[in-house]
C-alpha atoms as a PDB file:
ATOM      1  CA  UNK A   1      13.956  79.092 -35.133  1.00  0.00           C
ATOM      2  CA  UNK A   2      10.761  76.538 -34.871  1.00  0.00           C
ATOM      3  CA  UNK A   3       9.171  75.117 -32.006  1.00  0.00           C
ATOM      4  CA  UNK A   4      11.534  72.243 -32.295  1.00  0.00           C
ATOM      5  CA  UNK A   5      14.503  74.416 -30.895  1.00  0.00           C
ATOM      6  CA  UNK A   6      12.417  75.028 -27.340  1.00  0.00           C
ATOM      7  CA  UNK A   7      13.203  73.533 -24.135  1.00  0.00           C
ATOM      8  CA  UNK A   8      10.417  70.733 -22.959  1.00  0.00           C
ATOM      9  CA  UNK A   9       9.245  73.182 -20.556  1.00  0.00           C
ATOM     10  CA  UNK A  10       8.586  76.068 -23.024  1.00  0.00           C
ATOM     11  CA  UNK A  11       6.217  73.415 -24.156  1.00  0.00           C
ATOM     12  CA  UNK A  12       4.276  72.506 -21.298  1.00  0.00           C
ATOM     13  CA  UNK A  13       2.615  75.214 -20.057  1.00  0.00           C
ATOM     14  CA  UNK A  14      -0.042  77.931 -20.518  1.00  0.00           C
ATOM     15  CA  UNK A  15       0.765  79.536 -23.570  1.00  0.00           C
ATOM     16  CA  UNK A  16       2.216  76.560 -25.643  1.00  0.00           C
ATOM     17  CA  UNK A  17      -1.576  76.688 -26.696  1.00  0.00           C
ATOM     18  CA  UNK A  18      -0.621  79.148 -28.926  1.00  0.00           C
ATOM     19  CA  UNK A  19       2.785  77.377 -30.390  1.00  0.00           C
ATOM     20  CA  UNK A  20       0.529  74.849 -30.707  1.00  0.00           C
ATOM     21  CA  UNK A  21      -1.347  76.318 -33.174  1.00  0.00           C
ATOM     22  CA  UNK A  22       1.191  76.753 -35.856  1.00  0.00           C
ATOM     23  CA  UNK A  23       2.007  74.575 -38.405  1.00  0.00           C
ATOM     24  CA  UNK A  24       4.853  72.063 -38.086  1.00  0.00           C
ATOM     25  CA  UNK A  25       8.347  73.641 -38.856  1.00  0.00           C
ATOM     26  CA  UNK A  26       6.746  77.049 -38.703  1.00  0.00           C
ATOM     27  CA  UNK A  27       9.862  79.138 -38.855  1.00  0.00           C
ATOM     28  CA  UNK A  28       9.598  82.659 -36.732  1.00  0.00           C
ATOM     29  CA  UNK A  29      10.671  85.260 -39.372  1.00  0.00           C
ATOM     30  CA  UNK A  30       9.057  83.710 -42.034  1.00  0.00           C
ATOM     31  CA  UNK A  31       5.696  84.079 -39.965  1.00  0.00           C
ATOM     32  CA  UNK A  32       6.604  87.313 -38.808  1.00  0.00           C
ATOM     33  CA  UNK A  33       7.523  88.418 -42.124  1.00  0.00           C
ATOM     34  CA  UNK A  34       4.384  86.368 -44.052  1.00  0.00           C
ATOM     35  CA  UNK A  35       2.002  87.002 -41.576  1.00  0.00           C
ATOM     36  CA  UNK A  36       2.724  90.669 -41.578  1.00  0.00           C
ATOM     37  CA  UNK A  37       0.896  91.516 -44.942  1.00  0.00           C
ATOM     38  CA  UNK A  38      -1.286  88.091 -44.314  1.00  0.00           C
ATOM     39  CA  UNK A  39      -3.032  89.780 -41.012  1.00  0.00           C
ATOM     40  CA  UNK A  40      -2.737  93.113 -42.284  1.00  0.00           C
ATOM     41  CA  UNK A  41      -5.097  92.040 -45.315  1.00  0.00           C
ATOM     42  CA  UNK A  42      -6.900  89.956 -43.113  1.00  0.00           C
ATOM     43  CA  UNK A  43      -7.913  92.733 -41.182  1.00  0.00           C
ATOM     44  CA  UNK A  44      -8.530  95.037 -44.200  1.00  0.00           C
ATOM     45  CA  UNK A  45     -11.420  93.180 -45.835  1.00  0.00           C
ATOM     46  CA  UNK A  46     -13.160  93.637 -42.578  1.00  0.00           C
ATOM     47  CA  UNK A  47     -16.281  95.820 -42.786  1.00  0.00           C
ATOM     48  CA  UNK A  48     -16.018  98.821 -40.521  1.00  0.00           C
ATOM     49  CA  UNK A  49     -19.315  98.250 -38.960  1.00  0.00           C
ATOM     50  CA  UNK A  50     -18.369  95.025 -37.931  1.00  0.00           C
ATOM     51  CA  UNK A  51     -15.817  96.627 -35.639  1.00  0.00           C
ATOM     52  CA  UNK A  52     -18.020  97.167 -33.030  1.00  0.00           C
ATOM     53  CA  UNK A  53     -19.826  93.345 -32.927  1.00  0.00           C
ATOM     54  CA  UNK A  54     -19.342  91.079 -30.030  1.00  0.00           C
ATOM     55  CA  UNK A  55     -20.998  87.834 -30.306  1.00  0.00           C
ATOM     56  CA  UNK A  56     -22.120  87.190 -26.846  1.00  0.00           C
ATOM     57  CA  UNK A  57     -22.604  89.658 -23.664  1.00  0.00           C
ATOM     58  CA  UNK A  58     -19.296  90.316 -22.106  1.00  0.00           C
ATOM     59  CA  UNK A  59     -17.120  89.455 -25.166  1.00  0.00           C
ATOM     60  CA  UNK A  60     -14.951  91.461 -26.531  1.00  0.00           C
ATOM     61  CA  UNK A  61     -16.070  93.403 -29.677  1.00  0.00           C
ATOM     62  CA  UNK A  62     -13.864  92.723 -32.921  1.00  0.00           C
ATOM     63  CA  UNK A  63     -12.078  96.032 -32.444  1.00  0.00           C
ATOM     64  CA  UNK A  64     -11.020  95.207 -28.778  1.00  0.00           C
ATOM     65  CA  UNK A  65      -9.752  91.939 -29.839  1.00  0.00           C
ATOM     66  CA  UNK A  66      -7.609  93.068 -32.483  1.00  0.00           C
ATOM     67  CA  UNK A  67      -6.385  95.982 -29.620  1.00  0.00           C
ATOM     68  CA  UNK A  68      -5.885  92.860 -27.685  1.00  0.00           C
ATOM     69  CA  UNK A  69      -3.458  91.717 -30.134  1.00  0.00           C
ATOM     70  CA  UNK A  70      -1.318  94.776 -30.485  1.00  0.00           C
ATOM     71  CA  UNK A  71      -0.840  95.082 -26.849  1.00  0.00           C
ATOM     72  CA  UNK A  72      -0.140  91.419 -26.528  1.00  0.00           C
ATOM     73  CA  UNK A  73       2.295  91.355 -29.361  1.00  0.00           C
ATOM     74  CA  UNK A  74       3.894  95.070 -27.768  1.00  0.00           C
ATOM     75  CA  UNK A  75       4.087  92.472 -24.292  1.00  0.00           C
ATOM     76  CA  UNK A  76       5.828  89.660 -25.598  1.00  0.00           C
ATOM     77  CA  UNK A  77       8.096  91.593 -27.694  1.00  0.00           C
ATOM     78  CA  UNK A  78       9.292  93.614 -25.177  1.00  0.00           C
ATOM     79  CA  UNK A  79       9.574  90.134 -22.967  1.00  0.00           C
ATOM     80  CA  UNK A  80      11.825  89.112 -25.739  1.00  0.00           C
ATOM     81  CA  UNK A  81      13.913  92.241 -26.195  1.00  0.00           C
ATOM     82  CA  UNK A  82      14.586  92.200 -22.282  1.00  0.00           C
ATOM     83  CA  UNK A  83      15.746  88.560 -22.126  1.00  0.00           C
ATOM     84  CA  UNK A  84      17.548  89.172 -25.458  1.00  0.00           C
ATOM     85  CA  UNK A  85      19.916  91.732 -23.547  1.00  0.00           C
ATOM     86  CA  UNK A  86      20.527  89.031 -20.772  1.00  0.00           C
ATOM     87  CA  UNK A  87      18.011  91.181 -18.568  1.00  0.00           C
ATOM     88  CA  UNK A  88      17.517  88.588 -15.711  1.00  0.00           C
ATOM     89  CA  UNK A  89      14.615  90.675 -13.880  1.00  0.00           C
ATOM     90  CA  UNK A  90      11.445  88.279 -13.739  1.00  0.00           C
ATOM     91  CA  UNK A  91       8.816  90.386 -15.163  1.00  0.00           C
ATOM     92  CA  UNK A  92       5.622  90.243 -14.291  1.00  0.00           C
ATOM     93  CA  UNK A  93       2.337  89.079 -15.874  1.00  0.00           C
ATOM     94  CA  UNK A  94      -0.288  91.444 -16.921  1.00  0.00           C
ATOM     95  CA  UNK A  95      -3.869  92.128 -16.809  1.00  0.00           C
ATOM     96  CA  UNK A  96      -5.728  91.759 -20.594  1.00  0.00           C
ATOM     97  CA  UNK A  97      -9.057  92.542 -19.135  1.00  0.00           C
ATOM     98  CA  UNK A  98      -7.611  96.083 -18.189  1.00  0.00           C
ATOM     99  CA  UNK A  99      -5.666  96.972 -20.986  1.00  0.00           C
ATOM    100  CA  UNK A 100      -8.691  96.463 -23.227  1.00  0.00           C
ATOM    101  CA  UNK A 101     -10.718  98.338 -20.937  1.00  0.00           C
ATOM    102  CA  UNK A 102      -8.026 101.622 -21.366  1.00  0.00           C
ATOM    103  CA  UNK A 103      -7.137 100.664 -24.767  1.00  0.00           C
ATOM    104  CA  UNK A 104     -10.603 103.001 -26.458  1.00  0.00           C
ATOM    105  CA  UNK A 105     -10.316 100.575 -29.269  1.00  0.00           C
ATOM    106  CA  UNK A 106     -13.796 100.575 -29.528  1.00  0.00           C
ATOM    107  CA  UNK A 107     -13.536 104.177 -30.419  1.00  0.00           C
ATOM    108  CA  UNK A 108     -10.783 103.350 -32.676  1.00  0.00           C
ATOM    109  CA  UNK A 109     -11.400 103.052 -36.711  1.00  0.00           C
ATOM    110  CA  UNK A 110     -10.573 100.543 -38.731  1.00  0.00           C
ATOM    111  CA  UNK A 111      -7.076 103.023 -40.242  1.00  0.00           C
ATOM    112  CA  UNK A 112      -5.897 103.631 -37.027  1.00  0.00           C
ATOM    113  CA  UNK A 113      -6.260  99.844 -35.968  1.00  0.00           C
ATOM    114  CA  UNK A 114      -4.664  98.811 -39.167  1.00  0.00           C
ATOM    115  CA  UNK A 115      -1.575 101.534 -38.578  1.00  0.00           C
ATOM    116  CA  UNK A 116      -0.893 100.583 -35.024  1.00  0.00           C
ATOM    117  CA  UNK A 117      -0.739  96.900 -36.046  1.00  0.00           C
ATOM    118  CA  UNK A 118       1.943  97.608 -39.050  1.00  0.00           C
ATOM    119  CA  UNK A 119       3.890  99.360 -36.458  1.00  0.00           C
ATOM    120  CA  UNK A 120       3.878  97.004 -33.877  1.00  0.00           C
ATOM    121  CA  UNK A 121       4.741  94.608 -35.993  1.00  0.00           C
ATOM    122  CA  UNK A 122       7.422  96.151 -38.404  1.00  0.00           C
ATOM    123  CA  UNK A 123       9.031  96.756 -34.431  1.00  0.00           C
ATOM    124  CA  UNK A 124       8.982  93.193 -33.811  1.00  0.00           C
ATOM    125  CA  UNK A 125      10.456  92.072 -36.807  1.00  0.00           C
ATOM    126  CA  UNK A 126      13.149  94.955 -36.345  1.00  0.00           C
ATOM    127  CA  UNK A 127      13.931  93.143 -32.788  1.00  0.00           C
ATOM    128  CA  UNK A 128      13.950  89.622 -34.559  1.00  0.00           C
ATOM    129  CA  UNK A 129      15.964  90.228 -37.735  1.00  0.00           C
ATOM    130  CA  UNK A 130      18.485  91.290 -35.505  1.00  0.00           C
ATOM    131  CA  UNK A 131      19.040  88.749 -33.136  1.00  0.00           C
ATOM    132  CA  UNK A 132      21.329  85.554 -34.177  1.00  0.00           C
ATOM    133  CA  UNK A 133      20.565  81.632 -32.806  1.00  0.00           C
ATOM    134  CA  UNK A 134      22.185  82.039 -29.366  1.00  0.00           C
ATOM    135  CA  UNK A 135      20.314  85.297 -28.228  1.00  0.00           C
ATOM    136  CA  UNK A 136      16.891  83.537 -29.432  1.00  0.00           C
ATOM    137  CA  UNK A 137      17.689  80.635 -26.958  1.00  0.00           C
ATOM    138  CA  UNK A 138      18.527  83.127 -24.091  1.00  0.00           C
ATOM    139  CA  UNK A 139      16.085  82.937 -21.209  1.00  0.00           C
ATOM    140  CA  UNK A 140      13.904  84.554 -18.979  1.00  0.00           C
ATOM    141  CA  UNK A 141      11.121  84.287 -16.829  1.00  0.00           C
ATOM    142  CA  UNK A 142       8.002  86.181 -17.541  1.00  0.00           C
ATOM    143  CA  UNK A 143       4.648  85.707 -15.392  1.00  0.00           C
ATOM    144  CA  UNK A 144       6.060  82.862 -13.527  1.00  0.00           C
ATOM    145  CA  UNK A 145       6.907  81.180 -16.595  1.00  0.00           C
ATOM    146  CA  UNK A 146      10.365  80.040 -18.169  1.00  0.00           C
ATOM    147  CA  UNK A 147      10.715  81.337 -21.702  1.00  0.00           C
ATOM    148  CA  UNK A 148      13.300  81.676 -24.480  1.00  0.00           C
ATOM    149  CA  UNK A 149      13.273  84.891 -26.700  1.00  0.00           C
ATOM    150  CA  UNK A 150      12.808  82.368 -29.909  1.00  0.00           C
ATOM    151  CA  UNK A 151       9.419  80.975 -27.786  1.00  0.00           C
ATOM    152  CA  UNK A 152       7.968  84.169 -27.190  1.00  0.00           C
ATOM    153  CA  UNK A 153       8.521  85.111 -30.882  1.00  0.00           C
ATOM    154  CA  UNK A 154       6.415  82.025 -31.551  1.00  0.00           C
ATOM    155  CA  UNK A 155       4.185  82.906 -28.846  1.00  0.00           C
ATOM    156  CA  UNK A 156       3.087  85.739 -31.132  1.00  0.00           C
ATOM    157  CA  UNK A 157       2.904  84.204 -34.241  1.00  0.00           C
ATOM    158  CA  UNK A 158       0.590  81.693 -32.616  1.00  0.00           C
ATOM    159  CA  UNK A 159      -1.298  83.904 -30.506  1.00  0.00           C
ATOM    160  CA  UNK A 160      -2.245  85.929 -33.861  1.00  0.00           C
ATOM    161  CA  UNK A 161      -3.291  82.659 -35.469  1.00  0.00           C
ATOM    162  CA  UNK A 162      -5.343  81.452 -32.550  1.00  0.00           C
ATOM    163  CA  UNK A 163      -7.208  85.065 -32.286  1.00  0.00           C
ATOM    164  CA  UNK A 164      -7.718  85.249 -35.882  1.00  0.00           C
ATOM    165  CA  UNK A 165      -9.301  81.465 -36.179  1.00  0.00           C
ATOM    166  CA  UNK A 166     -11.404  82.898 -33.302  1.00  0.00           C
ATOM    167  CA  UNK A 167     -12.374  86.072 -35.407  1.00  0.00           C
ATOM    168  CA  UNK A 168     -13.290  83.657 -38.588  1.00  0.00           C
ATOM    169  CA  UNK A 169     -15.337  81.274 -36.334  1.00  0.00           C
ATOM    170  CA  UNK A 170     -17.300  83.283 -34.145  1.00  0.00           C
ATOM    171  CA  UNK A 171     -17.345  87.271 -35.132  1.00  0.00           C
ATOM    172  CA  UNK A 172     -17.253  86.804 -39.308  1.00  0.00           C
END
C-alpha cells in the first residue's frame, strides 16, 4: 500500500502532514521493514548525554521525543489493529503532552529507549505482514478523523520521518 491507495479525505486533514512527508510511492512494509534498522541506527549513534537536551524552554528533551514516538506508533497501531477487525467503535484522540509527562523517558537510557522501540516496532510489522489489501482499506474513525488501516500505517512511517528531520535540524 502507498499513499496513492487512500481516500481524498485521508488526505486532507491533520495528520496527512506526516504522509506528506514520505517519498512518492513509499510502500508501507518496505518502510516499516527499512526503517526498522534505519531508526534503530539512527538512534544508536546518538550520544547518551544528548538524551537529556531540549533546545528551547518547554521543548521536549531528545529522550521524550523519541518516548513520544513509541507511544505514538503503540496509538496508531492499535488504531489500525481495531479497524482491521471491523471494530466500528470511534476511538478517541489522546493527549501527547500527558503521556510524555508519565512516560519517565527522561529517566530512561539510551538501551532501554532503543529496546522499547524494536519492540514496538517488530509488533507493528507483526500486525502489518499479516493483513492482505482489503483489511488495509477497512475504515475507522479515530479522533474525529476518517482513516483506513493502510493510512495509519503510513501515518507512522511519516510521523517517524517528520520527528527524526526534527531531531537532525534542531537537537543534533
Amino acid at each position: 500500500m502507498t499513499a496513492n491507495d487512500l481516500r481524498p479525505i485521508e488526505l486532507e486533514q491533520f495528520y496527512s502532514l506526516y504522509i506528506k512527508v514520505l517519498p512518492e510511492g513509499t510502500d508501507l512494509i518496505t518502510t516499516l521493514e527499512k526503517e526498522k534498522d534505519g531508526f534503530y541506527n539512527f538512534i544508536a549513534e546518538i550520544p547518551e548525554e544528548k538524551l537529556t537536551y531540549a533546545y528551547a524552554e518547554d521543548k521536549w528533551t531528545v529522550a521524550q521525543v523519541l518516548m513520544h514516538l513509541t507511544d505514538a506508533e503503540r496509538i496508531f497501531q492499535y488504531r489500525a489493529f481495531r479497524f482491521s477487525r471491523n471494530d466500528n467503535t470511534a476511538l478517541p484522540g489522546f493527549d501527547q503532552e500527558l503521556y510524555i509527562n508519565e512516560s519517565e523517558a527522561i529517566a530512561k537510557d539510551k538501551n532501554s529507549l532503543l529496546q522499547e522501540y524494536l519492540g514496538v516496532r517488530s509488533a507493528t510489522l507483526s500486525l502489518f505482514n499479516g493483513l492482505n489489501e482489503a483489511l488495509l482499506k477497512r475504515t475507522g474513525t479515530a479522533s474525529d478523523i476518517p482513516w483506513s488501516v493502510g493510512g495509519l500505517g503510513l501515518v507512522i512511517c511519516g510521523h517517524q520521518q517528520h520527528h527524526k528531520e526534527i531531531l537532525i535540524q534542531k537537537y543534533l
